[in-house]
C-alpha atoms as a PDB file:
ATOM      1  CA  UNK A   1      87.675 -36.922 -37.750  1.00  0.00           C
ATOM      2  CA  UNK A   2      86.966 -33.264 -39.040  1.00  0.00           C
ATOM      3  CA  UNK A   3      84.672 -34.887 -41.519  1.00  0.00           C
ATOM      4  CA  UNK A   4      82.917 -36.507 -39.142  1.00  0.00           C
ATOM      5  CA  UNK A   5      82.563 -33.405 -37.093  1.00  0.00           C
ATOM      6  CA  UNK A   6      81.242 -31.377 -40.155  1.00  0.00           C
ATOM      7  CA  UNK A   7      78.337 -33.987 -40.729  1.00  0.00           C
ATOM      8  CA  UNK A   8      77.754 -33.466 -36.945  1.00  0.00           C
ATOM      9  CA  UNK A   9      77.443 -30.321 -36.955  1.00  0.00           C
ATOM     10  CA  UNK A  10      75.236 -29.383 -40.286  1.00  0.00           C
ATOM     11  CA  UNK A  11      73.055 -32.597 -39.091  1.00  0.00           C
ATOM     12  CA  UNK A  12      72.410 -30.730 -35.956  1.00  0.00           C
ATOM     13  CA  UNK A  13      71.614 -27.406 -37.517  1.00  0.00           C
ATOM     14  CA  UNK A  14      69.203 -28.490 -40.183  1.00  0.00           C
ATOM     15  CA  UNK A  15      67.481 -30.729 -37.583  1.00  0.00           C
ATOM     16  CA  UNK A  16      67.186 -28.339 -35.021  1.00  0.00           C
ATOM     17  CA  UNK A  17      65.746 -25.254 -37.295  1.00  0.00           C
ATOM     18  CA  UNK A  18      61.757 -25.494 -37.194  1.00  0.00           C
ATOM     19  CA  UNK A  19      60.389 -22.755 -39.136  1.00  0.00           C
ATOM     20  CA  UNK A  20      56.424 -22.020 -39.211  1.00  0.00           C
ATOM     21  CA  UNK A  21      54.326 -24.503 -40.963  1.00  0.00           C
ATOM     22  CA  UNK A  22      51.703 -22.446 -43.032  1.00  0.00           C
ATOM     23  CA  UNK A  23      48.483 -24.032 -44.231  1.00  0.00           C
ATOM     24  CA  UNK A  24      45.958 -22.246 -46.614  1.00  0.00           C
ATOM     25  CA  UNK A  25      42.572 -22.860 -48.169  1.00  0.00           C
ATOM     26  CA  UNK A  26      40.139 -20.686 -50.089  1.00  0.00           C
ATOM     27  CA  UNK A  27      37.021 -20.584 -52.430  1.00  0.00           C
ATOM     28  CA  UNK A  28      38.070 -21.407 -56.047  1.00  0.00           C
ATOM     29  CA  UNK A  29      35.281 -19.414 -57.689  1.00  0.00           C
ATOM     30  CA  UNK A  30      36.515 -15.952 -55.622  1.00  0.00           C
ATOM     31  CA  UNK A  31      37.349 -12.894 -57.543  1.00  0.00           C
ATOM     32  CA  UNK A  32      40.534 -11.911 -54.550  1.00  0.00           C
ATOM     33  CA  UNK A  33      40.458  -8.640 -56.876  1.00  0.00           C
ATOM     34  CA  UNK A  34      36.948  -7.251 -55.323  1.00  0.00           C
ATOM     35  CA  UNK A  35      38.157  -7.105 -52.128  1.00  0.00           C
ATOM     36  CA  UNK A  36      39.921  -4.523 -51.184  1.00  0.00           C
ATOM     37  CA  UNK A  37      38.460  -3.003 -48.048  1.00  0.00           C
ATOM     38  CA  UNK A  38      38.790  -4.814 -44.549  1.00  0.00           C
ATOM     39  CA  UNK A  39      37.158  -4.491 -40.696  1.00  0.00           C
ATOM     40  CA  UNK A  40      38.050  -7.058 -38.259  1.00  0.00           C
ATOM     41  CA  UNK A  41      34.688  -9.142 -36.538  1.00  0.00           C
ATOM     42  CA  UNK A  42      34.599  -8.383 -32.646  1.00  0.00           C
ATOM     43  CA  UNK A  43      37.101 -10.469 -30.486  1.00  0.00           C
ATOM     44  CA  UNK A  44      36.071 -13.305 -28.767  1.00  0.00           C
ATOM     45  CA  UNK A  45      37.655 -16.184 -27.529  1.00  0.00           C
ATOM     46  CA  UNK A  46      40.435 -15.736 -29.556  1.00  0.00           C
ATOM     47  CA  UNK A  47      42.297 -18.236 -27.237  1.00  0.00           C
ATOM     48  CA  UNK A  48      44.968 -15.319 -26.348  1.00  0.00           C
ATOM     49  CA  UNK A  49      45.721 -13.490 -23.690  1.00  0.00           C
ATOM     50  CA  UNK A  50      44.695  -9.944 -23.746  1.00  0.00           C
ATOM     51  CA  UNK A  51      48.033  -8.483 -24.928  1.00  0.00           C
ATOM     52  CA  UNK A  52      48.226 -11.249 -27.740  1.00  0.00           C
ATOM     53  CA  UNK A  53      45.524 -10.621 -29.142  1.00  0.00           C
ATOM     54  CA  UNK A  54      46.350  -6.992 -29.457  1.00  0.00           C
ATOM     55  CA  UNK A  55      49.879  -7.928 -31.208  1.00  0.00           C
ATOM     56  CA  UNK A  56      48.430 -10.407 -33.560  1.00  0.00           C
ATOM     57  CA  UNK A  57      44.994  -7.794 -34.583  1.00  0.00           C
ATOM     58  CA  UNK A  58      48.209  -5.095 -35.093  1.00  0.00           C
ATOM     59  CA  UNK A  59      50.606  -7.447 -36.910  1.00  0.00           C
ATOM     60  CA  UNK A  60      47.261  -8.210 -39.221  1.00  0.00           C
ATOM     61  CA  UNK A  61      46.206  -4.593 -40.022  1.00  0.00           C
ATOM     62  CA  UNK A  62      49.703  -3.419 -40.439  1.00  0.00           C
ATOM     63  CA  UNK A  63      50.618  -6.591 -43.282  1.00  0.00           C
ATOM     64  CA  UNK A  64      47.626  -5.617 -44.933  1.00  0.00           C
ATOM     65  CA  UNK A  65      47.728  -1.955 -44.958  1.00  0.00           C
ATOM     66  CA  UNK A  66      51.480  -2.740 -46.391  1.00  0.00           C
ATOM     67  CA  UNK A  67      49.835  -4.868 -48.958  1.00  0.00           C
ATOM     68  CA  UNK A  68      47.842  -2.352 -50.043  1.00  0.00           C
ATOM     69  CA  UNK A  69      44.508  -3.118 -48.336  1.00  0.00           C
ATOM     70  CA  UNK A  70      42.631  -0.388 -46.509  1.00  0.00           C
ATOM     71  CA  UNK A  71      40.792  -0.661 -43.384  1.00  0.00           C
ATOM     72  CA  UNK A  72      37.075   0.387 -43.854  1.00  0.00           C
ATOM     73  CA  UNK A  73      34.058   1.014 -41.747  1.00  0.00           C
ATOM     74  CA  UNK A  74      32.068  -0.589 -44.372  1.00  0.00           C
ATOM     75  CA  UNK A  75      34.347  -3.446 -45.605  1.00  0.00           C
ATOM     76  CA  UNK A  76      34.650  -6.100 -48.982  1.00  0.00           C
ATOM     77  CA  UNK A  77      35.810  -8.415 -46.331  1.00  0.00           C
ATOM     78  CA  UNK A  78      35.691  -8.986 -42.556  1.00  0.00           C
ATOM     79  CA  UNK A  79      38.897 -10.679 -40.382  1.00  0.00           C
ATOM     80  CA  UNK A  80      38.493 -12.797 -37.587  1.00  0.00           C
ATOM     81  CA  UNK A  81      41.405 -14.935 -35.962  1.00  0.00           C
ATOM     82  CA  UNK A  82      41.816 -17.158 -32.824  1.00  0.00           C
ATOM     83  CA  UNK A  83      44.454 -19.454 -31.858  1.00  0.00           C
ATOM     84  CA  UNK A  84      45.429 -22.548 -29.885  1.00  0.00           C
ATOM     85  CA  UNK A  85      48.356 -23.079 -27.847  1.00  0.00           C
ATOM     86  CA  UNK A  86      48.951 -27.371 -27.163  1.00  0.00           C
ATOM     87  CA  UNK A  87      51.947 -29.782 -26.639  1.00  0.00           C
ATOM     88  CA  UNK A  88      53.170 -31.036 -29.478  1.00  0.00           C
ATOM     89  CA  UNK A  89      55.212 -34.341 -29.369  1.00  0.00           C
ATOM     90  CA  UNK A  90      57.919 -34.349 -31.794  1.00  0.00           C
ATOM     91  CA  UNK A  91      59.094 -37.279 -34.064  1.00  0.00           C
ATOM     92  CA  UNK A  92      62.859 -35.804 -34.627  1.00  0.00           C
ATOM     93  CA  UNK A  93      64.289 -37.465 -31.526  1.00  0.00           C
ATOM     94  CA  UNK A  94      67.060 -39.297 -32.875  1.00  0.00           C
ATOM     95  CA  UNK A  95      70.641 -37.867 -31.149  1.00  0.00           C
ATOM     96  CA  UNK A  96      74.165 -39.430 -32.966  1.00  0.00           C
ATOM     97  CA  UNK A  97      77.121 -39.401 -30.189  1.00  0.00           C
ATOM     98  CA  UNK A  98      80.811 -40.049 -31.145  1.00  0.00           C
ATOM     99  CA  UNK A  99      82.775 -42.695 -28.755  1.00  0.00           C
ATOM    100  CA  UNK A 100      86.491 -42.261 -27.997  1.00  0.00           C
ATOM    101  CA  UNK A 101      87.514 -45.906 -27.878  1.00  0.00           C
ATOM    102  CA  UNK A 102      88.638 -46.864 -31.652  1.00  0.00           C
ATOM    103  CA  UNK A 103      86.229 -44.101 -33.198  1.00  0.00           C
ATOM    104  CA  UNK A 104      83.474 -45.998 -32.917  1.00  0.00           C
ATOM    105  CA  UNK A 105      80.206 -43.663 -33.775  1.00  0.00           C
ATOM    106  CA  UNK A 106      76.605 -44.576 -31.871  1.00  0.00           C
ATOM    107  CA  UNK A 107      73.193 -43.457 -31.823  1.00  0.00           C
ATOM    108  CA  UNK A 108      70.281 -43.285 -29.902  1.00  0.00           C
ATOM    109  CA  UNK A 109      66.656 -43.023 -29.477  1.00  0.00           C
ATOM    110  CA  UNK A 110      66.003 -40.259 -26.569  1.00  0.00           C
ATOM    111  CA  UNK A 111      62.510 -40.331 -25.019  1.00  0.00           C
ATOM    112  CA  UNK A 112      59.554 -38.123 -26.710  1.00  0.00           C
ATOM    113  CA  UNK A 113      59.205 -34.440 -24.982  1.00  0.00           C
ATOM    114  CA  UNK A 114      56.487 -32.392 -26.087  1.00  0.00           C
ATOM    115  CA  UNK A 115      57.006 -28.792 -27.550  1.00  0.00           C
ATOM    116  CA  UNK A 116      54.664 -25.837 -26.685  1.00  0.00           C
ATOM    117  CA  UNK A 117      53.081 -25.172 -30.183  1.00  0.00           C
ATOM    118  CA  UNK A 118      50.741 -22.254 -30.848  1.00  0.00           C
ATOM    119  CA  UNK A 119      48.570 -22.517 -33.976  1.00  0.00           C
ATOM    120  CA  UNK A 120      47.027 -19.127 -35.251  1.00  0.00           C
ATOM    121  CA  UNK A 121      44.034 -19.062 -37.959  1.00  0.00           C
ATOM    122  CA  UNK A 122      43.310 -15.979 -39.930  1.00  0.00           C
ATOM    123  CA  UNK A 123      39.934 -16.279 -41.401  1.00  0.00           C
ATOM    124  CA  UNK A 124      38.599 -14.015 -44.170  1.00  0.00           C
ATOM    125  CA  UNK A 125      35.047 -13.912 -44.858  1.00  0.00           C
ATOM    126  CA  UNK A 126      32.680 -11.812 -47.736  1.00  0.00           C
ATOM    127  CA  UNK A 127      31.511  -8.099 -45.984  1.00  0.00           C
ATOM    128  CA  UNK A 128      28.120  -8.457 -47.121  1.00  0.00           C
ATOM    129  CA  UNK A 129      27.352 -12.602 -47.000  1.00  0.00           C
ATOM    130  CA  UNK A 130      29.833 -13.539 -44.478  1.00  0.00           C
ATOM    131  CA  UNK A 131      30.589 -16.417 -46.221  1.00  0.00           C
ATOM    132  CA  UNK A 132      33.994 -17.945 -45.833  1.00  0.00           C
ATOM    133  CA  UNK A 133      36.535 -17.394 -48.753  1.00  0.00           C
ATOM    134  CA  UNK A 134      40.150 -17.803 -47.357  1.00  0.00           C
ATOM    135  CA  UNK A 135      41.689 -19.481 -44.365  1.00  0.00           C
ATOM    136  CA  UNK A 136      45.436 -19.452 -43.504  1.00  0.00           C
ATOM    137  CA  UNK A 137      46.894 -21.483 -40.614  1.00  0.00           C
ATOM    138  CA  UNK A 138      50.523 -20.925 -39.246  1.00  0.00           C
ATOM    139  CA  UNK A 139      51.777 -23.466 -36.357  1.00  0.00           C
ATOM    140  CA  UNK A 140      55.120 -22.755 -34.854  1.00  0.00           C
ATOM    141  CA  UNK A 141      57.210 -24.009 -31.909  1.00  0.00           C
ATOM    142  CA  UNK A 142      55.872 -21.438 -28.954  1.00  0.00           C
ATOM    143  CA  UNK A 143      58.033 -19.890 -26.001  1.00  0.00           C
ATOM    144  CA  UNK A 144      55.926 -18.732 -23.713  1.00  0.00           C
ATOM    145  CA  UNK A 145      58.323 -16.851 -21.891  1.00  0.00           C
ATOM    146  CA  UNK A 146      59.301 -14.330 -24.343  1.00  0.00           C
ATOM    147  CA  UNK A 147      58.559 -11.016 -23.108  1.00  0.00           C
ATOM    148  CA  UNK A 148      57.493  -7.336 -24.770  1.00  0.00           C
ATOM    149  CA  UNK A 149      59.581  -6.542 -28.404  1.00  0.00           C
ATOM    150  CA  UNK A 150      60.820 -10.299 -28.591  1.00  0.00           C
ATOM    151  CA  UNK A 151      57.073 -11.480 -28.200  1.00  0.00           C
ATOM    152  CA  UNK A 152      55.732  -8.989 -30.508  1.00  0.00           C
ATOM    153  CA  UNK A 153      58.199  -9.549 -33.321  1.00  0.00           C
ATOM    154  CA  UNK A 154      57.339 -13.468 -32.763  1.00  0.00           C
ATOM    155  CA  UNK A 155      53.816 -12.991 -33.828  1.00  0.00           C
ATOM    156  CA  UNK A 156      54.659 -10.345 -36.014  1.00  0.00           C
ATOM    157  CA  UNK A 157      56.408 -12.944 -38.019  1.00  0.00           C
ATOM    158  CA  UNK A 158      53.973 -15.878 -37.772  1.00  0.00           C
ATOM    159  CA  UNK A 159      50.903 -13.509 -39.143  1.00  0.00           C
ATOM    160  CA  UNK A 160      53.787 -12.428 -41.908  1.00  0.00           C
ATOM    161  CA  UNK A 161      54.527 -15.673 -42.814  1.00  0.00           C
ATOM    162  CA  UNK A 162      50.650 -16.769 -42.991  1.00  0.00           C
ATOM    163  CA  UNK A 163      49.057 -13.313 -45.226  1.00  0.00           C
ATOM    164  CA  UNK A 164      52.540 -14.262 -47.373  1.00  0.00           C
ATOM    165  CA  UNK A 165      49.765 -16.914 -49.237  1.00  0.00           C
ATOM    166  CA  UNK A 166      47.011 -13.801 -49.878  1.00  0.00           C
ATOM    167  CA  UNK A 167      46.219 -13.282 -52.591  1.00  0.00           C
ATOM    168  CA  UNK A 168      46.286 -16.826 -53.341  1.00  0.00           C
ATOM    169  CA  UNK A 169      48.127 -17.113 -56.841  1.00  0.00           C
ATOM    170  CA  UNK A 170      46.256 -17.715 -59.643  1.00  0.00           C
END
């Protein structure tokens, strides 16, 4: 029976643990070493409320600055980011129960509930042509109700684990 609990329980924790889901894309033919300089493009319609989008343009200059980037009036390349908050059904929705009569185990099929899921997309694009050469995309579970230090740390952590993929590796 303690077996059974054990499977029970790790089964439950690695099903319920969603980390970020990061996507990235970028120009093959891009020397990453030129740019070294950034400025962010003006704001708009980043799909965040006001205070968002002040966390997630902070939690952007700050990573880079740490990875040795330097923000420039005149810049090698420009950042722009937006981001969309939707429901997201979820196809994990499988619960496993254990019966008291003769041990029997069962399982079931609950209904589909959608998550709240933000996606956030960091764009970076040449200073001079503009032209697009690097696109990350995180997309998380999303609690709208956090409030103040949790909510900043939240983003601070998707936008780390999205500008974890730049520099691409060679």
């Amino acid at each position: 029976m303690k077996a059974r609990f054990s499977l029970l329980l790790v089964s439950l924790i690695l099903f319920s643990c969603t980390s970020p889901r990061v996507l990235t894309d970028y120009a093959p033919d891009v020397d990453f070493d030129s740019y070294k300089g950034f400025a962010f493009y003006a704001i708009e319609n980043s799909g965040l409320a006001e205070l968002d989008e002040d966390r997630v343009y902070l939690a952007i200059k700050d990573t880079l600055i740490a990875k040795g980037f330097e923000k420039k009036l005149i810049p090698d390349f420009k950042v722009n980011f937006y981001a969309d908050v939707f429901d997201k059904v979820s196809n994990n929705n499988f619960g496993i129960g254990f019966g008291g009569y003769a041990g029997s185990v069962g399982g079931m099929i609950s209904p589909q509930v959608p998550k709240r899921t933000i996606a956030i997309t960091i764009e970076f694009a040449d200073g001079l042509t503009n032209d697009l050469f690097w696109q990350g995309v995180v997309e998380a579970s999303f609690k709208e109700n956090l409030k103040g230090k949790e909510r900043e740390a939240f983003f601070n952590r998707l936008v780390g684990k999205v500008l974890e993929k730049y520099p691409p590796e060679k």
